[in-house]
N, C-alpha and C. Protein backbone atom coordinates (compact mmCIF):
# COMPACT_ATOMS: atom_id res chain seq x y z
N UNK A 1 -2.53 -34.95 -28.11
CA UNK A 1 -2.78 -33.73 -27.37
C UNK A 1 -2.25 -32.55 -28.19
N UNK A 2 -3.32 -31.70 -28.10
CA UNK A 2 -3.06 -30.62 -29.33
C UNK A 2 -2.14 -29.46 -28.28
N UNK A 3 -1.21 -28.91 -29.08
CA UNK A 3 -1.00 -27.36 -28.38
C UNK A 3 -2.06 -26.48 -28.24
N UNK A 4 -2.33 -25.71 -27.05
CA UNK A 4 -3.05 -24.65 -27.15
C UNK A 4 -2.37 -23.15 -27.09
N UNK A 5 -2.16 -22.80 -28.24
CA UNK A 5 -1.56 -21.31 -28.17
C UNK A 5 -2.06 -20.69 -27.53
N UNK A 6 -3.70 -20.20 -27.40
CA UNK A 6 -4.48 -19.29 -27.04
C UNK A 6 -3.62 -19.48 -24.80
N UNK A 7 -3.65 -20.32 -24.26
CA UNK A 7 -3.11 -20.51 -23.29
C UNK A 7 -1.78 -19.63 -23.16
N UNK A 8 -0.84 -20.14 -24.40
CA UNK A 8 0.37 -19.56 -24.24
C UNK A 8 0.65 -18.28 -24.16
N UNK A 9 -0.71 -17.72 -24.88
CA UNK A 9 -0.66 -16.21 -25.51
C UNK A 9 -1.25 -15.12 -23.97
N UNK A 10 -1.76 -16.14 -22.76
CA UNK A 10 -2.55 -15.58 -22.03
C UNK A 10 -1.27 -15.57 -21.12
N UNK A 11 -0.39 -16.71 -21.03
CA UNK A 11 1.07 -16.94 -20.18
C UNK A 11 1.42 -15.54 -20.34
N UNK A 12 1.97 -15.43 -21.35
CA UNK A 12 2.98 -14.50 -22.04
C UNK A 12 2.52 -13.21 -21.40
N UNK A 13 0.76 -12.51 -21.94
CA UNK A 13 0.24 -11.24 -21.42
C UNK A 13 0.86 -11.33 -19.93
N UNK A 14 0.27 -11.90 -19.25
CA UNK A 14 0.54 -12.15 -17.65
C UNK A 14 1.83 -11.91 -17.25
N UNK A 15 2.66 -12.64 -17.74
CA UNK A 15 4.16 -12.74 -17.76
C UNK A 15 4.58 -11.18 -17.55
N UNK A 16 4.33 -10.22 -18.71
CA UNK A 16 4.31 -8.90 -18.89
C UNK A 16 4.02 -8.29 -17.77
N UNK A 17 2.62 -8.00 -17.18
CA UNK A 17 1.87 -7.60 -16.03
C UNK A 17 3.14 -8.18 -14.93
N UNK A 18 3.63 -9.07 -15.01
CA UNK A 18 4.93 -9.59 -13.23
C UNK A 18 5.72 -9.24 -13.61
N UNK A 19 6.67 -8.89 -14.95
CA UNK A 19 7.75 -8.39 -15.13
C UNK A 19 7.62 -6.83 -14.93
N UNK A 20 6.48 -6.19 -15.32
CA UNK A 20 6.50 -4.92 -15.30
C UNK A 20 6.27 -4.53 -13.79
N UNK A 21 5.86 -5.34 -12.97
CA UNK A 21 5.50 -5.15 -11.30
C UNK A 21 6.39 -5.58 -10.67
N UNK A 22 7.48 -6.51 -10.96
CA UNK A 22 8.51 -6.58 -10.35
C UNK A 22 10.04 -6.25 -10.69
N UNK A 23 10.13 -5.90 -11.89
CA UNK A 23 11.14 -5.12 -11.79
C UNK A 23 11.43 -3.66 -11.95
N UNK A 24 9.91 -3.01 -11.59
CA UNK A 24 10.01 -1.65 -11.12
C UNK A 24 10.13 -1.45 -9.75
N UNK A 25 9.11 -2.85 -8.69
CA UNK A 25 9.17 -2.92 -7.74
C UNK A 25 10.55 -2.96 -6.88
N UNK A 26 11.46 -3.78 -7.51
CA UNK A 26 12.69 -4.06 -7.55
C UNK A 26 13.98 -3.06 -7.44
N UNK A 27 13.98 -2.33 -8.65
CA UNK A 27 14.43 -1.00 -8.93
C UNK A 27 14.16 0.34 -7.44
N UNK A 28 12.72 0.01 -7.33
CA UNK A 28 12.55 0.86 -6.41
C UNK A 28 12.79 0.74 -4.63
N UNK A 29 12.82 -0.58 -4.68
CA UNK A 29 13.14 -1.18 -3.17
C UNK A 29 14.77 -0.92 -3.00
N UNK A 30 15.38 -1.31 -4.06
CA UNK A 30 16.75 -0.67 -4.38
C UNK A 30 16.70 0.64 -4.34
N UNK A 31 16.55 1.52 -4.74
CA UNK A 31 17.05 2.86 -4.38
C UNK A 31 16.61 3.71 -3.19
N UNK A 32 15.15 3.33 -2.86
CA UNK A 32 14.83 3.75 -1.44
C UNK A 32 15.78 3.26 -0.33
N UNK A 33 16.43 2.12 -0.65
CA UNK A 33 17.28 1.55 0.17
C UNK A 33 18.58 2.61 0.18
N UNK A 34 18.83 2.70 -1.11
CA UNK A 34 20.17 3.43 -1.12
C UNK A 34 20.17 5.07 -0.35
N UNK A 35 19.43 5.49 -0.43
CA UNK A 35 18.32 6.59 -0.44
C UNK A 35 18.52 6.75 1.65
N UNK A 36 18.00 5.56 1.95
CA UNK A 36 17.62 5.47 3.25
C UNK A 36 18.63 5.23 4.30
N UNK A 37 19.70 4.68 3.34
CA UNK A 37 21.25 4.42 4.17
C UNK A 37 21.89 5.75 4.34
N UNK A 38 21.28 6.42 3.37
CA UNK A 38 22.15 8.07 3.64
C UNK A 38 21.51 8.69 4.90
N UNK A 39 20.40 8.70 4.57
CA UNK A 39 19.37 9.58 5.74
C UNK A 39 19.65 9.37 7.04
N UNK A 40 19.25 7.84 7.06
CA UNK A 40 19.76 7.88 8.61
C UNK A 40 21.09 8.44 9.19
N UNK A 41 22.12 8.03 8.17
CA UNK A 41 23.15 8.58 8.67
C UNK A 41 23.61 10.31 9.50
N UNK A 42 22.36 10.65 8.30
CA UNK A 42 22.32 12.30 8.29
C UNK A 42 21.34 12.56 9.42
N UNK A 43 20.39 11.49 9.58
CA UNK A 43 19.29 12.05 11.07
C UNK A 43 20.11 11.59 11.98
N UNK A 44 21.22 10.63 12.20
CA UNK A 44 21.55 10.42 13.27
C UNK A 44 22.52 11.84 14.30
N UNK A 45 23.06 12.52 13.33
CA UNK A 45 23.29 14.22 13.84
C UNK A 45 22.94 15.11 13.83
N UNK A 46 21.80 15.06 13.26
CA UNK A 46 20.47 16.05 12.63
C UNK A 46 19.27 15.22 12.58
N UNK A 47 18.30 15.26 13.69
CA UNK A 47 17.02 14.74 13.37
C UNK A 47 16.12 15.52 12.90
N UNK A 48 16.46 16.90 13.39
CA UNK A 48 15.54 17.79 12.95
C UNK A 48 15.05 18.07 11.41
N UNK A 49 16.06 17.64 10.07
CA UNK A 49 15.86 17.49 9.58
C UNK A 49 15.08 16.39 8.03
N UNK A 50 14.80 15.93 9.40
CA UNK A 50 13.77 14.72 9.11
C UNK A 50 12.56 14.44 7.71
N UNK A 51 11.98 16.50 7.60
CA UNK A 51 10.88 16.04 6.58
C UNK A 51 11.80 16.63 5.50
N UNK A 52 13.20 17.08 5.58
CA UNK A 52 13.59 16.85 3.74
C UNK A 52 14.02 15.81 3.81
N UNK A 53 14.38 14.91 4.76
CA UNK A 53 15.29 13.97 4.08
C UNK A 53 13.79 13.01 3.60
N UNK A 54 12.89 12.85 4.69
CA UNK A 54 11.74 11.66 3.94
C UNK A 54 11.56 11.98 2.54
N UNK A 55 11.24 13.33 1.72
CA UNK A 55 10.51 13.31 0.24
C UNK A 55 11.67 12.27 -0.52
N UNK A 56 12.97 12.86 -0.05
CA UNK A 56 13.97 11.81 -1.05
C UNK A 56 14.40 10.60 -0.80
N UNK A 57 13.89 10.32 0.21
CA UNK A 57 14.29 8.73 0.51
C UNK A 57 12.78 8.32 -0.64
N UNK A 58 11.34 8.54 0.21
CA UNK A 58 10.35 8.15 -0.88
C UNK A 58 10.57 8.45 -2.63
N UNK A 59 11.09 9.05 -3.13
CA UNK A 59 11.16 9.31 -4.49
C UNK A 59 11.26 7.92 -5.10
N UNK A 60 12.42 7.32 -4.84
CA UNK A 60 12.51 6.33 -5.76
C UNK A 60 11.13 5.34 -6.20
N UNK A 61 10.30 5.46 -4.78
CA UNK A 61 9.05 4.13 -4.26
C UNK A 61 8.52 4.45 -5.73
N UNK A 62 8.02 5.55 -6.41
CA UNK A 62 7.13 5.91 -7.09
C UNK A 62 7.20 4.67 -8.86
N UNK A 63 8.47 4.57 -9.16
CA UNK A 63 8.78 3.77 -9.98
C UNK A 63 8.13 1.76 -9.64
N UNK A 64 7.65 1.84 -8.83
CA UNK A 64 7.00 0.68 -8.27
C UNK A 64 5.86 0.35 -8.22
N UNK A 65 5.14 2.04 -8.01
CA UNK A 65 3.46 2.25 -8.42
C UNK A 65 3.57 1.97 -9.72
N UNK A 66 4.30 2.72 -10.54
CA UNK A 66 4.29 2.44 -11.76
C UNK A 66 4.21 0.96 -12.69
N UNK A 67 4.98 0.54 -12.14
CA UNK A 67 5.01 -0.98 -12.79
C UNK A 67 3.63 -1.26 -11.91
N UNK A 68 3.43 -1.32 -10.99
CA UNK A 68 2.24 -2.13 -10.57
C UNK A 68 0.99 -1.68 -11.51
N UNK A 69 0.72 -0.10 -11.92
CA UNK A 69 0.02 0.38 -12.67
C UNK A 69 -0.24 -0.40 -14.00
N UNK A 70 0.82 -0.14 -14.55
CA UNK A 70 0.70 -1.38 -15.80
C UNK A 70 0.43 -2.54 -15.95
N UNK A 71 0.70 -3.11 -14.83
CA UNK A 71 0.40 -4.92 -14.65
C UNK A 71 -1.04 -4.77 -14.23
N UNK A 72 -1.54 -3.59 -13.43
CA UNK A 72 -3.24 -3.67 -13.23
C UNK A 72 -3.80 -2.96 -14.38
N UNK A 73 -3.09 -2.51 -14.92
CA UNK A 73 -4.04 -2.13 -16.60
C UNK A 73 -4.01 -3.26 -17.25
N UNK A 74 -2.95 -4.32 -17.77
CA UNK A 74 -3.09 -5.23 -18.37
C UNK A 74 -4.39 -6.09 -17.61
N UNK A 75 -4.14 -6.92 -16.52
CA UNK A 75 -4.74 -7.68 -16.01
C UNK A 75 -6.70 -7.15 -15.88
N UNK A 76 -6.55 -5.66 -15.90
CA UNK A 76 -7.54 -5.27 -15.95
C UNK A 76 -8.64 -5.27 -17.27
N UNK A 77 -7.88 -5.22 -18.88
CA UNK A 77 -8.23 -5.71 -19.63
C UNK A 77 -8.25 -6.44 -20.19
N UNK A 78 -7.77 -7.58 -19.67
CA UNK A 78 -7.52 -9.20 -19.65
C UNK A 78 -8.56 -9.56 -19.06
N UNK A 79 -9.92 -9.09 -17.67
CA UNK A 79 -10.88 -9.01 -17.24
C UNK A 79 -10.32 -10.29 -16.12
N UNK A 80 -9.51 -10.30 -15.68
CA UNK A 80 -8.39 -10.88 -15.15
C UNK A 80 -9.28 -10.96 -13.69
N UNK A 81 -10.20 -9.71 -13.21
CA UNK A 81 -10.57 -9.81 -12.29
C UNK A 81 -12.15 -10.29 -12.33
N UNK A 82 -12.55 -10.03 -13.39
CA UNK A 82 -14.34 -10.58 -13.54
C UNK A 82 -14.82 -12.07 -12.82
N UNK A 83 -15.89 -11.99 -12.76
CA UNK A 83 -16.19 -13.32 -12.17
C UNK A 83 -16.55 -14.57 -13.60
N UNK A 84 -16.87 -13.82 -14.85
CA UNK A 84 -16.85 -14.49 -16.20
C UNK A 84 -15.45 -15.05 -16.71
N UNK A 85 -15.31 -15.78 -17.28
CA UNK A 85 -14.20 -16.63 -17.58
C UNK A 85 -13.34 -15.68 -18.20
N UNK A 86 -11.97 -15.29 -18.19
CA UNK A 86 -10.61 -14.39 -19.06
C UNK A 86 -11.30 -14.93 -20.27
N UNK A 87 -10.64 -13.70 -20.93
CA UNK A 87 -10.98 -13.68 -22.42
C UNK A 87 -9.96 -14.43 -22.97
N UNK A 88 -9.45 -15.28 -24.03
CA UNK A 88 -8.85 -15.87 -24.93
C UNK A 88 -7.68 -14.84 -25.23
N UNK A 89 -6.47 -15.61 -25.21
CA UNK A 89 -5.20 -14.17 -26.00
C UNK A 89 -4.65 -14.99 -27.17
N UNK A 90 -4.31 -14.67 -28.57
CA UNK A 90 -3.51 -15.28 -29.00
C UNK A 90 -2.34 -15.16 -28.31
N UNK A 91 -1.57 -16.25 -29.54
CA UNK A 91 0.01 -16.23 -29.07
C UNK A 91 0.57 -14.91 -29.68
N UNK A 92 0.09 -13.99 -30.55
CA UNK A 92 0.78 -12.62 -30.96
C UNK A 92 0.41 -11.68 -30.05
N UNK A 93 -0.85 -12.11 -29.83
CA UNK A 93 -1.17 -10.22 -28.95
C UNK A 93 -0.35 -10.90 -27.13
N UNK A 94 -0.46 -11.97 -26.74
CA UNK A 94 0.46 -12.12 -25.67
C UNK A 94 1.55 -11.74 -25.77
N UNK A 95 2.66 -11.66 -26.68
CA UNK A 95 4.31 -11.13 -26.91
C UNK A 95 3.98 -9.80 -26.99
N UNK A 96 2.76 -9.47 -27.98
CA UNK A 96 2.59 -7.96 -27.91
C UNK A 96 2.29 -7.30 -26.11
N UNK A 97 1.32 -7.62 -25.89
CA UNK A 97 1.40 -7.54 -24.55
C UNK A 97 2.88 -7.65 -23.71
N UNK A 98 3.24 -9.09 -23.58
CA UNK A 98 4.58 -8.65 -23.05
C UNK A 98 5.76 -7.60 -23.03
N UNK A 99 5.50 -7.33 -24.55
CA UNK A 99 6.32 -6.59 -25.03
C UNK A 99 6.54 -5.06 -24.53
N UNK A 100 4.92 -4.41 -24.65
CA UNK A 100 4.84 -3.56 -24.38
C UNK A 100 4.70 -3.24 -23.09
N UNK A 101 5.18 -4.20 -21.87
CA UNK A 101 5.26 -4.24 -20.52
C UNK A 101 6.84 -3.89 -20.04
N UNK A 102 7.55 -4.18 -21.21
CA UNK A 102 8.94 -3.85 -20.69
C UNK A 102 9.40 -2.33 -20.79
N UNK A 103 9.23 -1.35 -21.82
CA UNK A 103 9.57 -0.20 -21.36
C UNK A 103 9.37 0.23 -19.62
N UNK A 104 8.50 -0.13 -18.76
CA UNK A 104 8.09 0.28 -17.87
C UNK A 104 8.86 -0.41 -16.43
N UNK A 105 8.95 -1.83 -17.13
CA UNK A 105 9.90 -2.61 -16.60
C UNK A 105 11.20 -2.40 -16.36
N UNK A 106 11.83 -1.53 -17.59
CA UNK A 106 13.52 -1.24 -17.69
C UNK A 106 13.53 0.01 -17.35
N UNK A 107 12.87 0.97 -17.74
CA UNK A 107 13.12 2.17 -16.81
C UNK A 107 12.76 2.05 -15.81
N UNK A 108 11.69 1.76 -15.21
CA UNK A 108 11.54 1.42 -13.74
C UNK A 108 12.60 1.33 -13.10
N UNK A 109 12.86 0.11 -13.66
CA UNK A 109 13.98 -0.70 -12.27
C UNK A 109 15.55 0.48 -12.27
N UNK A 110 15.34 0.64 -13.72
CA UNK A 110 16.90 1.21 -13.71
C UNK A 110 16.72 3.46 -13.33
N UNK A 111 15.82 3.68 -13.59
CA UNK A 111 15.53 5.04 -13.11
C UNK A 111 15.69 4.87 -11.62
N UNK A 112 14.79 4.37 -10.90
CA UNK A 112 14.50 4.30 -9.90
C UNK A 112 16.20 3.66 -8.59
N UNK A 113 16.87 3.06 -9.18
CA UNK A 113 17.71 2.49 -8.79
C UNK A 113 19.07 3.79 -9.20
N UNK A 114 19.21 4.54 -9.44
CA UNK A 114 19.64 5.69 -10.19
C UNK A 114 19.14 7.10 -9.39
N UNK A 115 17.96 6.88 -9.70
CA UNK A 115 17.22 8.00 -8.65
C UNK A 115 17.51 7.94 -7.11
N UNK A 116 18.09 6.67 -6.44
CA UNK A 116 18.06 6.53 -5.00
C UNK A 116 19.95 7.07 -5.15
N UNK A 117 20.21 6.86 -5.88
CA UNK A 117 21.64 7.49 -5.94
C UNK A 117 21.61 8.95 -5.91
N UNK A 118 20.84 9.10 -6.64
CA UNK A 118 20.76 10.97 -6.74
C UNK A 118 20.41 11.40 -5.55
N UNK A 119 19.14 11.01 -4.81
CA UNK A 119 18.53 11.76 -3.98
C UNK A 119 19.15 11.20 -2.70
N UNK A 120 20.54 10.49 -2.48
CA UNK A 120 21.47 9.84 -1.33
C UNK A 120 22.39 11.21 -1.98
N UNK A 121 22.85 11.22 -2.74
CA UNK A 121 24.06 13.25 -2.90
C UNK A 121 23.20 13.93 -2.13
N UNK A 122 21.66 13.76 -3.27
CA UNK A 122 21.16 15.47 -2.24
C UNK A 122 21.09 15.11 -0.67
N UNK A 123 20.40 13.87 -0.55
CA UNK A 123 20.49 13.95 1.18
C UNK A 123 22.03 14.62 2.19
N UNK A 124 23.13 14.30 1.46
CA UNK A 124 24.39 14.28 1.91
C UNK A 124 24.57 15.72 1.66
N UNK A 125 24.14 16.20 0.69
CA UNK A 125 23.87 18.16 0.51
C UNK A 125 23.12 18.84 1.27
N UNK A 126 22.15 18.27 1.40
CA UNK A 126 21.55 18.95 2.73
C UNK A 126 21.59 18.65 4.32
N UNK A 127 22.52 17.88 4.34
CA UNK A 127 23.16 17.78 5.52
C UNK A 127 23.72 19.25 6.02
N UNK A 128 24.87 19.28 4.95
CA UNK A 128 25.61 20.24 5.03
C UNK A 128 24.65 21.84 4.45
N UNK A 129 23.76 22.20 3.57
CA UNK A 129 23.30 22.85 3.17
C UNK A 129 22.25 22.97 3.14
N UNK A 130 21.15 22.97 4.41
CA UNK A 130 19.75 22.28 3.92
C UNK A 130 18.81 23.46 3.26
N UNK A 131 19.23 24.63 2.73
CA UNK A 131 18.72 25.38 2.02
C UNK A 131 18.68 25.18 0.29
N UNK A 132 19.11 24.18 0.40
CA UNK A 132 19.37 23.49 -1.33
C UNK A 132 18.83 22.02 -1.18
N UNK A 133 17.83 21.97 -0.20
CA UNK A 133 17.22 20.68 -0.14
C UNK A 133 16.32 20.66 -1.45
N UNK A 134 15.40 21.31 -1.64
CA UNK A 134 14.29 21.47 -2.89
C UNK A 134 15.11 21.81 -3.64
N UNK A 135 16.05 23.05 -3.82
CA UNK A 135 16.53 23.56 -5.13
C UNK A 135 17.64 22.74 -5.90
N UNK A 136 18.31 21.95 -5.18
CA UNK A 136 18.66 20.69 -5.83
C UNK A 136 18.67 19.52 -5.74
N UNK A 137 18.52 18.92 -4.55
CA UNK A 137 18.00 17.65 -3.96
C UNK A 137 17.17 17.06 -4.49
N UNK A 138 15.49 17.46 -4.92
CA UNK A 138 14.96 16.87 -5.42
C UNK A 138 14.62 17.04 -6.24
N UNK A 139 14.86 18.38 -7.31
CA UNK A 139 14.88 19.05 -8.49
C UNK A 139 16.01 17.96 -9.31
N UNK A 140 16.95 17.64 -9.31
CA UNK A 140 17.58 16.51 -9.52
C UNK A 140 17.02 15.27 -9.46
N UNK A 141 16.58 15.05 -8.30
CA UNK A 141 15.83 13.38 -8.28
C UNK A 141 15.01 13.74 -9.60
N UNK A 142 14.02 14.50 -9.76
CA UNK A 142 13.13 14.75 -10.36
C UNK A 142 13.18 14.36 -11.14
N UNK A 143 14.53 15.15 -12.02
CA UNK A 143 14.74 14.58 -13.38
C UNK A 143 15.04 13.38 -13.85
N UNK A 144 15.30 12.82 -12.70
CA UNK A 144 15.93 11.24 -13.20
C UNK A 144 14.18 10.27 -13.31
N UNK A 145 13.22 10.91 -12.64
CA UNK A 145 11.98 10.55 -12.78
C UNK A 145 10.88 10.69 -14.02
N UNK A 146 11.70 11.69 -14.42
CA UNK A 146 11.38 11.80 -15.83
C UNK A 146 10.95 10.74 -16.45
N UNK A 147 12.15 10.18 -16.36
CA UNK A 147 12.48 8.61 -17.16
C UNK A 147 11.67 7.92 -17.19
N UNK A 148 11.08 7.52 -15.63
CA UNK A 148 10.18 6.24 -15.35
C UNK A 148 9.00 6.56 -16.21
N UNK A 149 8.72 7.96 -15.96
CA UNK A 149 7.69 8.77 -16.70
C UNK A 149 7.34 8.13 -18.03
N UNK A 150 8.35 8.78 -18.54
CA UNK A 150 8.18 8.17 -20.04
C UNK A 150 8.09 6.67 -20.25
N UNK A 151 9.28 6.00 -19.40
CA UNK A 151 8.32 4.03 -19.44
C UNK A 151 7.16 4.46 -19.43
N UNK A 152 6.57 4.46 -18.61
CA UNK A 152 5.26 4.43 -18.16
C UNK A 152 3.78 4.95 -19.70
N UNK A 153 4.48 6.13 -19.56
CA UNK A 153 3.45 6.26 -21.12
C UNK A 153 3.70 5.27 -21.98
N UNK A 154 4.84 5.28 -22.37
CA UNK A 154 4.89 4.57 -23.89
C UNK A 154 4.32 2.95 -23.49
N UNK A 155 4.68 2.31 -22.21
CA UNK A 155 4.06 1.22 -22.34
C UNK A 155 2.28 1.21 -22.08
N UNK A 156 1.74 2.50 -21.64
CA UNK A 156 0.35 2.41 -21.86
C UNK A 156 -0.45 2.91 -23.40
N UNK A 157 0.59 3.58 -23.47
CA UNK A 157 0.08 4.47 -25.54
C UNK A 157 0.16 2.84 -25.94
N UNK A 158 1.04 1.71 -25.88
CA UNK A 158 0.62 0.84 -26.49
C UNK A 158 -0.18 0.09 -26.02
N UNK A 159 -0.38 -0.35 -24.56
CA UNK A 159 -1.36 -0.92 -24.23
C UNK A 159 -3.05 -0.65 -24.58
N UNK A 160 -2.95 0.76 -24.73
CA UNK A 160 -4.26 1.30 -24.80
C UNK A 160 -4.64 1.72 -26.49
N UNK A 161 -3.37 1.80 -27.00
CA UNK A 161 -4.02 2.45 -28.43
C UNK A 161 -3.39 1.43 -29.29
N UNK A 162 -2.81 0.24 -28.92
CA UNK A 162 -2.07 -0.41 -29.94
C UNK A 162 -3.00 -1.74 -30.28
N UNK A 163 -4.47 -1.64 -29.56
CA UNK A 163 -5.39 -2.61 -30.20
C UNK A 163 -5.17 -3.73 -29.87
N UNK A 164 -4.62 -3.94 -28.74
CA UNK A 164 -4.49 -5.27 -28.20
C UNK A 164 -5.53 -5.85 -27.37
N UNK A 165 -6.37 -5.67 -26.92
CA UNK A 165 -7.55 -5.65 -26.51
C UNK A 165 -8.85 -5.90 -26.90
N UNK A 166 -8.60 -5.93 -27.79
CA UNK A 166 -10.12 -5.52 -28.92
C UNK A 166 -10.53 -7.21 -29.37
């Protein structure tokens, strides 16, 4: 029984696509959490302030689209969904693939898990100040979103221009 790389190489792509969807997913279930333990605290004496605290509890979620984004770009040019048989991967362009699934993967999880910290201060700031809800609350989250940001490109500049596909 022979090895089949081409199999291994299709593992590996795939592999990429669940790492990049679950540990942004991950990251982000984590900080909405963190995010959401503040809020309530803060609606439970203040409900009225209800629609600043939702934008920053949601902030973190966004790092979760993200990874899912990438795992449906891969899988999407993997033809992952066609009714014609997946295309063949070697065993290089699968690591490549994998590879280029983790920027999106590590900032994800770790922006996003970071970001529910930030936007749990601002919630706790606009408790006390809710006129600095936007001007620093989520102007802050923001920046920590940056981050995911940039995962996110660099693992599609390679997905898309690094010829793995072809």
């Amino acid at each position: 029984m022979e090895f089949n790389w081409d199999q291994l190489g299709m593992a590996l792509a795939l592999s990429g696509a669940a790492i990049a969807a679950f540990m942004a997913g991950i990251g982000s279930s984590i900080g909405i959490g963190i995010a959401g333990r503040s809020a309530t605290g803060v609606l439970s004496e203040k409900p009225e302030r209800y629609g600043q605290m939702f934008i920053m509890v949601v902030l973190p979620g966004t790092q979760g689209f993200y990874g899912f984004l990438a795992a449906f770009l891969v899988m999407l040019n993997l033809h992952f969904f066609d009714a014609e048989p997946i295309m063949t991967v070697n065993f290089k362009t699968g690591v490549a693939i994998l590879a280029a699934c983790l920027p999106i993967a590590f900032a994800g999880m770790l922006s996003a898990i970071h970001q529910g910290k930030v936007c749990a201060a601002g919630i706790l700031m606009t408790a006390k100040r809710p006129e600095m809800a936007f001007k620093a609350g989520v102007v802050y989250a923001v920046m920590v979103e940056v981050y995911a940001v940039l995962g996110l490109l660099v693992t599609m500049f390679i997905l898309l221009n690094g010829g793995l596909f072809e």
